[in-house]
PDB file of N, CA and C in Angstrom:
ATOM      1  N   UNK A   1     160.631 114.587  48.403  1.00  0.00           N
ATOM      2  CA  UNK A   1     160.897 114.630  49.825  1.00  0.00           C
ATOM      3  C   UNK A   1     160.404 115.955  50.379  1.00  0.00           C
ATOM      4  N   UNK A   2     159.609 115.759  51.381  1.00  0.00           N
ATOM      5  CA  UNK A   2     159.531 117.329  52.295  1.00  0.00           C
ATOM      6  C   UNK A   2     160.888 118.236  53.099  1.00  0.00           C
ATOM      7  N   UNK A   3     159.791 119.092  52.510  1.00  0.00           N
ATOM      8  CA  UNK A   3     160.875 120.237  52.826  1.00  0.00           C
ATOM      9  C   UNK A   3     161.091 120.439  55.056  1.00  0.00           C
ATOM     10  N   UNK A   4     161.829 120.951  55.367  1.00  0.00           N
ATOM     11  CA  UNK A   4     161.914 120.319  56.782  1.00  0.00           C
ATOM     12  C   UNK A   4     161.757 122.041  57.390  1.00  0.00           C
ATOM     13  N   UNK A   5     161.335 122.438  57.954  1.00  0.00           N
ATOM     14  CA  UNK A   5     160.988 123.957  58.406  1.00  0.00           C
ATOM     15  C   UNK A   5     161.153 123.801  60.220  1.00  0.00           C
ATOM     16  N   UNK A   6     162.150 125.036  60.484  1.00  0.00           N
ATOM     17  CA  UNK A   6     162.582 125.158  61.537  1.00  0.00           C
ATOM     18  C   UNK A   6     161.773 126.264  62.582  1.00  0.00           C
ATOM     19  N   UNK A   7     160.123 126.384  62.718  1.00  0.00           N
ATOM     20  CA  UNK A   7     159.845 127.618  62.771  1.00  0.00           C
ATOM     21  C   UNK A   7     159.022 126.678  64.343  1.00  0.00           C
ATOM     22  N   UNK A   8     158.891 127.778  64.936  1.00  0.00           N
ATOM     23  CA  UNK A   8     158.169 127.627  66.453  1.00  0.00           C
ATOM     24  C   UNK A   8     156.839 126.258  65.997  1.00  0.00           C
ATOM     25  N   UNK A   9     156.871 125.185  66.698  1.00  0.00           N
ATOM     26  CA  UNK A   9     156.651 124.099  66.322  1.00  0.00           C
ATOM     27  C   UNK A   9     156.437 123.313  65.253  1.00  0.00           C
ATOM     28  N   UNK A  10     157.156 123.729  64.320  1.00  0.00           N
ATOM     29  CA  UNK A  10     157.572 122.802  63.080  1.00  0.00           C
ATOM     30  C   UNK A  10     158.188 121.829  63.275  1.00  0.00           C
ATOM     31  N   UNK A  11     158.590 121.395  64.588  1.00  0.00           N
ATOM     32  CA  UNK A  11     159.758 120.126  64.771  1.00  0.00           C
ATOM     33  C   UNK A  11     161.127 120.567  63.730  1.00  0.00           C
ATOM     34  N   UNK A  12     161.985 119.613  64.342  1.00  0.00           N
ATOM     35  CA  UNK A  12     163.629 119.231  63.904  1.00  0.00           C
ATOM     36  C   UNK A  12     163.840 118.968  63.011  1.00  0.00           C
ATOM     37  N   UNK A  13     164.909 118.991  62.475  1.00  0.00           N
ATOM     38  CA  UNK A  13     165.557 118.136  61.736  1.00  0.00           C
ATOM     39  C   UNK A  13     166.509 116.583  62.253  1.00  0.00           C
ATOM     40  N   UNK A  14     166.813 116.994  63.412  1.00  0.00           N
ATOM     41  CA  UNK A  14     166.729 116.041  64.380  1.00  0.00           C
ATOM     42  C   UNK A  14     166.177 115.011  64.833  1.00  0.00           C
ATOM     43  N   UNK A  15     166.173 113.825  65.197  1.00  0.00           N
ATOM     44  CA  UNK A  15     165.481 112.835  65.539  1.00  0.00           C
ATOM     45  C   UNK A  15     165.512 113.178  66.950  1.00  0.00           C
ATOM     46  N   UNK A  16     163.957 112.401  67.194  1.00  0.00           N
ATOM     47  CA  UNK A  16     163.392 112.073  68.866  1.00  0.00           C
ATOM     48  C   UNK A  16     164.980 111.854  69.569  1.00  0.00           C
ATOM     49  N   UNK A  17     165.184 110.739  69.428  1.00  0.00           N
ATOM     50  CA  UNK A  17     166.521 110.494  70.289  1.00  0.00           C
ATOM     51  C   UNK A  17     167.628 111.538  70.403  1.00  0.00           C
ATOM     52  N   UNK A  18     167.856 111.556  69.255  1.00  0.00           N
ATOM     53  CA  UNK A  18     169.153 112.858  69.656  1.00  0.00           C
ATOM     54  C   UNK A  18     169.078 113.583  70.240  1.00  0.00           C
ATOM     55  N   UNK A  19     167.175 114.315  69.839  1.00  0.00           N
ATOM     56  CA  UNK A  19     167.361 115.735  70.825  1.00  0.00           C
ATOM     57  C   UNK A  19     167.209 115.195  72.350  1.00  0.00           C
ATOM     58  N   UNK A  20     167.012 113.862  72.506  1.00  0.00           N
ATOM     59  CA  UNK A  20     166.900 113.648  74.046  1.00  0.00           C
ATOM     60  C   UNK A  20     168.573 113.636  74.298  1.00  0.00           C
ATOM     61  N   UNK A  21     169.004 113.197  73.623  1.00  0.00           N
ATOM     62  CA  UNK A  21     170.793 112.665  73.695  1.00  0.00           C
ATOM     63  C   UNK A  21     171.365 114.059  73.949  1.00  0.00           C
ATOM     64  N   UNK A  22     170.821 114.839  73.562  1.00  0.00           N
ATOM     65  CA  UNK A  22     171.200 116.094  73.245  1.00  0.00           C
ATOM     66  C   UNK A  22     171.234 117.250  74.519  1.00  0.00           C
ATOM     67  N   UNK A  23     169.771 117.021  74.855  1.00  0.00           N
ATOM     68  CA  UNK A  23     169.353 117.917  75.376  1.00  0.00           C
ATOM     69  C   UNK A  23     168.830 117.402  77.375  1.00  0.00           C
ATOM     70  N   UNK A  24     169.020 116.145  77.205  1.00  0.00           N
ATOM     71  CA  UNK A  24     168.832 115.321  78.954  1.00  0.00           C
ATOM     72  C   UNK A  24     169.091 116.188  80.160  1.00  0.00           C
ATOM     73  N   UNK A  25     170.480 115.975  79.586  1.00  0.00           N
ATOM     74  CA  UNK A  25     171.282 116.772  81.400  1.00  0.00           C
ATOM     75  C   UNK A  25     170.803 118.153  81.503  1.00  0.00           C
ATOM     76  N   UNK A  26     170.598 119.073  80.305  1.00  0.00           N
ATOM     77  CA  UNK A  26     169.848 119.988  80.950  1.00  0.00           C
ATOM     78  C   UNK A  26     168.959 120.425  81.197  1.00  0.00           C
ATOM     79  N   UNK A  27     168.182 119.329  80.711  1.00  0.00           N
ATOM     80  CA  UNK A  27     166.562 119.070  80.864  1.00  0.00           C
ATOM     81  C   UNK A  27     166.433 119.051  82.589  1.00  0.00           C
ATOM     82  N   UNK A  28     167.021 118.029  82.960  1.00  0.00           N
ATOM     83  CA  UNK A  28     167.661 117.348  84.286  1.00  0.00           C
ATOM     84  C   UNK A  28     168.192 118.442  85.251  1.00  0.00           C
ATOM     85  N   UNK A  29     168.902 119.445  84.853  1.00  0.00           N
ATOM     86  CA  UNK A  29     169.613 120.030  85.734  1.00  0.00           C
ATOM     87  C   UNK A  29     168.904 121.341  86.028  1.00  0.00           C
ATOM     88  N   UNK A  30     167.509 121.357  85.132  1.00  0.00           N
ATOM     89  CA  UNK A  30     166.650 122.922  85.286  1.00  0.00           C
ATOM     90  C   UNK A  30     165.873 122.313  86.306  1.00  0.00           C
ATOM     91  N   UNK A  31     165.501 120.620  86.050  1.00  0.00           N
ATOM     92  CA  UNK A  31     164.496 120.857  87.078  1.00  0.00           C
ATOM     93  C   UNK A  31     165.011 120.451  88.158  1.00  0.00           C
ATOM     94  N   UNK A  32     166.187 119.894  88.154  1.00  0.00           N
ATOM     95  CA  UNK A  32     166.775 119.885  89.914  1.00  0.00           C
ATOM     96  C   UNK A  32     166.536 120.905  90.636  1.00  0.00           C
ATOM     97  N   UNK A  33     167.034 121.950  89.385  1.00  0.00           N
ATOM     98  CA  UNK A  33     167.178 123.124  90.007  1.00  0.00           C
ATOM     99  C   UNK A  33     165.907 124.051  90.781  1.00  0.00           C
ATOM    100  N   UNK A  34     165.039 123.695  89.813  1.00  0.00           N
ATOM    101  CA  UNK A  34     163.403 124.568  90.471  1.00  0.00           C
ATOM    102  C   UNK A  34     163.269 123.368  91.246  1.00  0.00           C
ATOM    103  N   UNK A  35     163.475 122.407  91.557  1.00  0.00           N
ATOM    104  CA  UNK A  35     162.898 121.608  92.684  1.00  0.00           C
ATOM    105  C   UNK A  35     163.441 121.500  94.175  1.00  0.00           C
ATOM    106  N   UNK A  36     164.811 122.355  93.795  1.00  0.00           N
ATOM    107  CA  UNK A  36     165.638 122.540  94.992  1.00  0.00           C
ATOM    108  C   UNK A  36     164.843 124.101  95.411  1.00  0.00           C
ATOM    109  N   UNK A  37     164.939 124.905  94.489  1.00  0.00           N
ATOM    110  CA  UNK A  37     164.380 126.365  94.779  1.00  0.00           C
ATOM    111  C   UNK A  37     163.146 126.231  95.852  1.00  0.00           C
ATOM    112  N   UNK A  38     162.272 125.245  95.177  1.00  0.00           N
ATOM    113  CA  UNK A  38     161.164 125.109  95.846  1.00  0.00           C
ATOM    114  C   UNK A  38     160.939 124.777  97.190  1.00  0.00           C
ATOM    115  N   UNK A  39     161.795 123.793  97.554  1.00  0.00           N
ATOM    116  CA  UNK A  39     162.235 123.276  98.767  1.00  0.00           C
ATOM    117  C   UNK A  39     162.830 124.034  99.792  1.00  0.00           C
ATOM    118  N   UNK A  40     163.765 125.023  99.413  1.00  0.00           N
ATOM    119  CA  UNK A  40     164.573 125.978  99.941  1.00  0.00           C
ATOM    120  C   UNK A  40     163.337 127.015 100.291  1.00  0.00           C
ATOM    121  N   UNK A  41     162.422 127.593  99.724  1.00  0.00           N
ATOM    122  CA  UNK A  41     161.365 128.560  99.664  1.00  0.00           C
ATOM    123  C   UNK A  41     160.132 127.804 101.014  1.00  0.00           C
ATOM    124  N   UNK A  42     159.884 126.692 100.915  1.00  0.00           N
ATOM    125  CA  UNK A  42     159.225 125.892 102.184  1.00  0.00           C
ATOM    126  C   UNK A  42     159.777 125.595 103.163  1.00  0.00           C
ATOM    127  N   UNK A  43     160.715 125.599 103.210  1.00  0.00           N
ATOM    128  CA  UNK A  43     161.537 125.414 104.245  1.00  0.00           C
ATOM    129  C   UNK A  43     162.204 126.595 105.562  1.00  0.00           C
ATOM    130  N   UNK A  44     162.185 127.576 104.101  1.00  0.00           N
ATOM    131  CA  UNK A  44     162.589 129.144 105.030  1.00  0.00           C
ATOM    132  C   UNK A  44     161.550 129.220 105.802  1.00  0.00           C
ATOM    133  N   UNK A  45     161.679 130.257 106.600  1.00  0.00           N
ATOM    134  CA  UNK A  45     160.643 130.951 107.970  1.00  0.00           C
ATOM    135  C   UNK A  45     159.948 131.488 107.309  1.00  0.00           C
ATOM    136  N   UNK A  46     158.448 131.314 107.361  1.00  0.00           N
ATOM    137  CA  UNK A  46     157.595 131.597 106.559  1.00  0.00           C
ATOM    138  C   UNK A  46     157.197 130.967 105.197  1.00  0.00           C
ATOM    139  N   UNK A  47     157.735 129.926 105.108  1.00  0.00           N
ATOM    140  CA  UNK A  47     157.331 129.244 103.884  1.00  0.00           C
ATOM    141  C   UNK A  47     156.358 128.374 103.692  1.00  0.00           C
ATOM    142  N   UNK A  48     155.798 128.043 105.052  1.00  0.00           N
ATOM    143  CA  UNK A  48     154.125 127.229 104.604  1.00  0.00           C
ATOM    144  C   UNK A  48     153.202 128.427 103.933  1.00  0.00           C
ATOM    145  N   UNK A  49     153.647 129.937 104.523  1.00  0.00           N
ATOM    146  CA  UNK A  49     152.492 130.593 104.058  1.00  0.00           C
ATOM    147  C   UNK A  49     152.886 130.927 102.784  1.00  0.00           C
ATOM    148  N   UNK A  50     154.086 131.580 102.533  1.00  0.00           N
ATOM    149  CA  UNK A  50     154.172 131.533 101.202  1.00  0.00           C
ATOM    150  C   UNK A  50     154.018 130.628 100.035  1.00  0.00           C
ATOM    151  N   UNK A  51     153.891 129.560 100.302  1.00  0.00           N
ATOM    152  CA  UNK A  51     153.549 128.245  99.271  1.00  0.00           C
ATOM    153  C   UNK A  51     151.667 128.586  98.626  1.00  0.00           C
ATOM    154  N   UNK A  52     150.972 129.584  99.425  1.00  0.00           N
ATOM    155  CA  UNK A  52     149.628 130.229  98.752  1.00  0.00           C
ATOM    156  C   UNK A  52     150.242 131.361  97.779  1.00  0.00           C
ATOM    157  N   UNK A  53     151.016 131.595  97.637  1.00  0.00           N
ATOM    158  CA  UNK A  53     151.854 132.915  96.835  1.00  0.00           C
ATOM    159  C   UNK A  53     151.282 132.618  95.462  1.00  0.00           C
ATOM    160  N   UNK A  54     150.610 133.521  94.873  1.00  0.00           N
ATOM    161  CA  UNK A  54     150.381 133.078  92.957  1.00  0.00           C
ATOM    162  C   UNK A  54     151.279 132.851  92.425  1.00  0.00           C
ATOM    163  N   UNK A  55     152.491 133.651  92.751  1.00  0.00           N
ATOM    164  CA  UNK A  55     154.053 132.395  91.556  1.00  0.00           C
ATOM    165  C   UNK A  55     153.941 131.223  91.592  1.00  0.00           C
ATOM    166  N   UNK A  56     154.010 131.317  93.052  1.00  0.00           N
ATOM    167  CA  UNK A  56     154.025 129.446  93.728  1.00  0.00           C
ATOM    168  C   UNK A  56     152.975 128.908  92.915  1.00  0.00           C
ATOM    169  N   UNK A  57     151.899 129.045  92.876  1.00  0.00           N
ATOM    170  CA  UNK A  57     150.709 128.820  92.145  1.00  0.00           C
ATOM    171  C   UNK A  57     150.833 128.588  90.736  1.00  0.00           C
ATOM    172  N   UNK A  58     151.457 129.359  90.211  1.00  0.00           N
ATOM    173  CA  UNK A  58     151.919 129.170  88.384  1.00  0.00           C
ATOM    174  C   UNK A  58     152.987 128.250  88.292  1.00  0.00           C
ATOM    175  N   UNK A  59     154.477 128.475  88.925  1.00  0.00           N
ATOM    176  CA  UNK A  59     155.171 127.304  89.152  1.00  0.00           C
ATOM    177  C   UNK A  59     154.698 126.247  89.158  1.00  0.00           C
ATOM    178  N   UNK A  60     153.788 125.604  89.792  1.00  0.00           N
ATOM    179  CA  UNK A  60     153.212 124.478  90.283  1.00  0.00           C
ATOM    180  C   UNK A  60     151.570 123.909  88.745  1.00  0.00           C
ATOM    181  N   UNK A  61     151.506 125.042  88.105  1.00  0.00           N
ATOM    182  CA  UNK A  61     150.626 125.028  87.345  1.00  0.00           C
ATOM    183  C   UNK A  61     151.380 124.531  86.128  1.00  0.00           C
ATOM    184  N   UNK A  62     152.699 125.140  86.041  1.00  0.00           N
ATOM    185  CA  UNK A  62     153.996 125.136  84.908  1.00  0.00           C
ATOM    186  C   UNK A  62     154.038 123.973  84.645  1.00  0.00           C
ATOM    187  N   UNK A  63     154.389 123.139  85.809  1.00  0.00           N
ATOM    188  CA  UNK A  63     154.550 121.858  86.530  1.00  0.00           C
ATOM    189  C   UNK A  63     154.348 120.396  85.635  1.00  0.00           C
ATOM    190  N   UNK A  64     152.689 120.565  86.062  1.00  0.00           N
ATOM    191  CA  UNK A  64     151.750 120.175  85.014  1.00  0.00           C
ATOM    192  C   UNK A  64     151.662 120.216  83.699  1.00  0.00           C
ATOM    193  N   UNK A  65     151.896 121.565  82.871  1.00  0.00           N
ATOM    194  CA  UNK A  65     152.143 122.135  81.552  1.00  0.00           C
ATOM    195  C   UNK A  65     152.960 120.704  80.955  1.00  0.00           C
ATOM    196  N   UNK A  66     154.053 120.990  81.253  1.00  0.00           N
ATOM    197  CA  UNK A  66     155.428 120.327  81.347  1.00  0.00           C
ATOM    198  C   UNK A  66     155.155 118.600  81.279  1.00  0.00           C
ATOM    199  N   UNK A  67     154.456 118.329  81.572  1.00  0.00           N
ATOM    200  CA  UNK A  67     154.040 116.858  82.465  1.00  0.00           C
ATOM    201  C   UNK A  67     153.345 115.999  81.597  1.00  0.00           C
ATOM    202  N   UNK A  68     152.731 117.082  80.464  1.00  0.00           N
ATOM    203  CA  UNK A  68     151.417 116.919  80.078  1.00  0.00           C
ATOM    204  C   UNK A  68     151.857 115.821  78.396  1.00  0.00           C
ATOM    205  N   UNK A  69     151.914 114.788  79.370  1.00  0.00           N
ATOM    206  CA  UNK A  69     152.619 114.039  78.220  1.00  0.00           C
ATOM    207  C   UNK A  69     151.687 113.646  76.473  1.00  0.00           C
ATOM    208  N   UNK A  70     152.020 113.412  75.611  1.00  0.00           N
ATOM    209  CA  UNK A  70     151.421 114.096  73.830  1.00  0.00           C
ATOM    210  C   UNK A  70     151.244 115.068  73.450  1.00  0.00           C
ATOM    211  N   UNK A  71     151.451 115.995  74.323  1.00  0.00           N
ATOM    212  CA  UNK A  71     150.912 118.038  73.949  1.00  0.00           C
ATOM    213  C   UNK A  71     152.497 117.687  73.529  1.00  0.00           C
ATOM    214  N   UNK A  72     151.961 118.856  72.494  1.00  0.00           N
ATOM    215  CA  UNK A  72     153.250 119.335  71.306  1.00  0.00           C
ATOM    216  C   UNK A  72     152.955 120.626  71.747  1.00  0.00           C
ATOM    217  N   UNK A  73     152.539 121.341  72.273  1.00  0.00           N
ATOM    218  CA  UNK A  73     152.172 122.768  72.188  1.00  0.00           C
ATOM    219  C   UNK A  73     152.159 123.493  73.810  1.00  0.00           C
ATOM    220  N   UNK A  74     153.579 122.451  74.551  1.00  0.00           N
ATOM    221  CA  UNK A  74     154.135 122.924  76.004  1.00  0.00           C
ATOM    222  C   UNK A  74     154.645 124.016  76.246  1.00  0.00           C
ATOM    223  N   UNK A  75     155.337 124.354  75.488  1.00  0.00           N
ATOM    224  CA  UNK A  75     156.054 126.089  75.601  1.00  0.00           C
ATOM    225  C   UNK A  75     155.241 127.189  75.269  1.00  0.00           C
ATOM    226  N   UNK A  76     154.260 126.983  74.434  1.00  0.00           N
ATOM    227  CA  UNK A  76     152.938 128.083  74.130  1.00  0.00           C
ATOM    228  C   UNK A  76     152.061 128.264  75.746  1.00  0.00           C
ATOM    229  N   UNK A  77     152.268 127.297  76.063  1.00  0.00           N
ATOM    230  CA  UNK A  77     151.255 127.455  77.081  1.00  0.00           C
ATOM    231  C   UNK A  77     151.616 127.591  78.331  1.00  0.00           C
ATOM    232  N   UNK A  78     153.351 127.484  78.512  1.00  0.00           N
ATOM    233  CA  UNK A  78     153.871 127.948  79.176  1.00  0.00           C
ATOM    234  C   UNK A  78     154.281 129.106  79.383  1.00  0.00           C
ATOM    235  N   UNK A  79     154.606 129.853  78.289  1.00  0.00           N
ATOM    236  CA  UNK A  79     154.625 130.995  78.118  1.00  0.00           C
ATOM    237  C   UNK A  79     153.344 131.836  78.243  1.00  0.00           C
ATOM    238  N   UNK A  80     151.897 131.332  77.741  1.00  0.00           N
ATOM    239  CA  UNK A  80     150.767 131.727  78.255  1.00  0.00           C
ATOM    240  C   UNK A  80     150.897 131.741  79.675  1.00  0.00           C
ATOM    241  N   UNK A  81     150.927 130.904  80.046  1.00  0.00           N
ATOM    242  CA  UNK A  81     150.588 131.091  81.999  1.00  0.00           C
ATOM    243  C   UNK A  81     151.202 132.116  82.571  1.00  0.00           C
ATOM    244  N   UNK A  82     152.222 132.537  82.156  1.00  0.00           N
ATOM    245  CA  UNK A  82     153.316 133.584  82.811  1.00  0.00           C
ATOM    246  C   UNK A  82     153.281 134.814  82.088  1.00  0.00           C
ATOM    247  N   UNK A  83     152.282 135.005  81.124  1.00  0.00           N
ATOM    248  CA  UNK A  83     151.929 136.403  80.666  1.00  0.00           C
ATOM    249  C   UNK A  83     150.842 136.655  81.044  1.00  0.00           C
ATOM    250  N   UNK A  84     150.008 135.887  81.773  1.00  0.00           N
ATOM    251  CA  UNK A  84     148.759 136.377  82.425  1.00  0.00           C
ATOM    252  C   UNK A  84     149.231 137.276  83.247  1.00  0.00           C
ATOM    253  N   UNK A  85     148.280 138.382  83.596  1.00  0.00           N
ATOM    254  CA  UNK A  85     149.152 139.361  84.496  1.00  0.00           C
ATOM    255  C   UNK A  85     148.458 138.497  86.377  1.00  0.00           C
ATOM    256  N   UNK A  86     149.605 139.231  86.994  1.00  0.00           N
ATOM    257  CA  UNK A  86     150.046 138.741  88.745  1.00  0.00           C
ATOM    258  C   UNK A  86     148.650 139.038  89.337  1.00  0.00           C
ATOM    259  N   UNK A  87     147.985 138.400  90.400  1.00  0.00           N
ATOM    260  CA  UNK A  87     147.039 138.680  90.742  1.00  0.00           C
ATOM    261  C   UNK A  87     147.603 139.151  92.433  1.00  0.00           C
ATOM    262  N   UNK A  88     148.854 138.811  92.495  1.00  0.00           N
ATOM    263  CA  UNK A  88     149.165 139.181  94.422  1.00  0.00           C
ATOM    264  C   UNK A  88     149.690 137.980  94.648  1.00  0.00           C
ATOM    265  N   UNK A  89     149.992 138.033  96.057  1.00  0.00           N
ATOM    266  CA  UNK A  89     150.018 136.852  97.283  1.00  0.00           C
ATOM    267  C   UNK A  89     148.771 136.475  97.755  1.00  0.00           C
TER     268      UNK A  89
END
């Protein structure tokens, strides 16, 4: 039998399901949460222009990352996007 290794994408010991069983609602409740942020940020005075903002820009790039359904390798590259250094507003 293989040995089961817990190291930055080695996968679980866990099955698919559980970690969904597991892990849903707060899967669910991060992105309510940036999707409310986002809304709240367009909505304020001044928020069409700020929606050109480069966060806004990586957020929205994150987005995608995230989305990118068969990539095993989402958090590498999420974490890439957000160590690129800031280019401004």
């Amino acid at each position: 039998m293989g040995k089961t290794t817990l190291g930055m994408g080695k996968g679980s010991p866990l099955d698919a399901r559980k970690l969904l069983d597991m892990h849903f609602l707060d899967i669910r409740s991060a992105l309510l949460e940036t999707a409310a942020a986002l809304d709240r940020i367009e909505r304020a005075k001044g928020g069409k222009e700020v929606m050109g903002d480069s966060r806004i820009s990586k957020l929205f790039a994150a987005c995608r990352i995230i989305t990118d359904t068969g990539a095993t390798d989402r958090a590498e590259r999420f974490l890439t996007l957000f160590s690129s250094p800031e280019t401004g507003p």
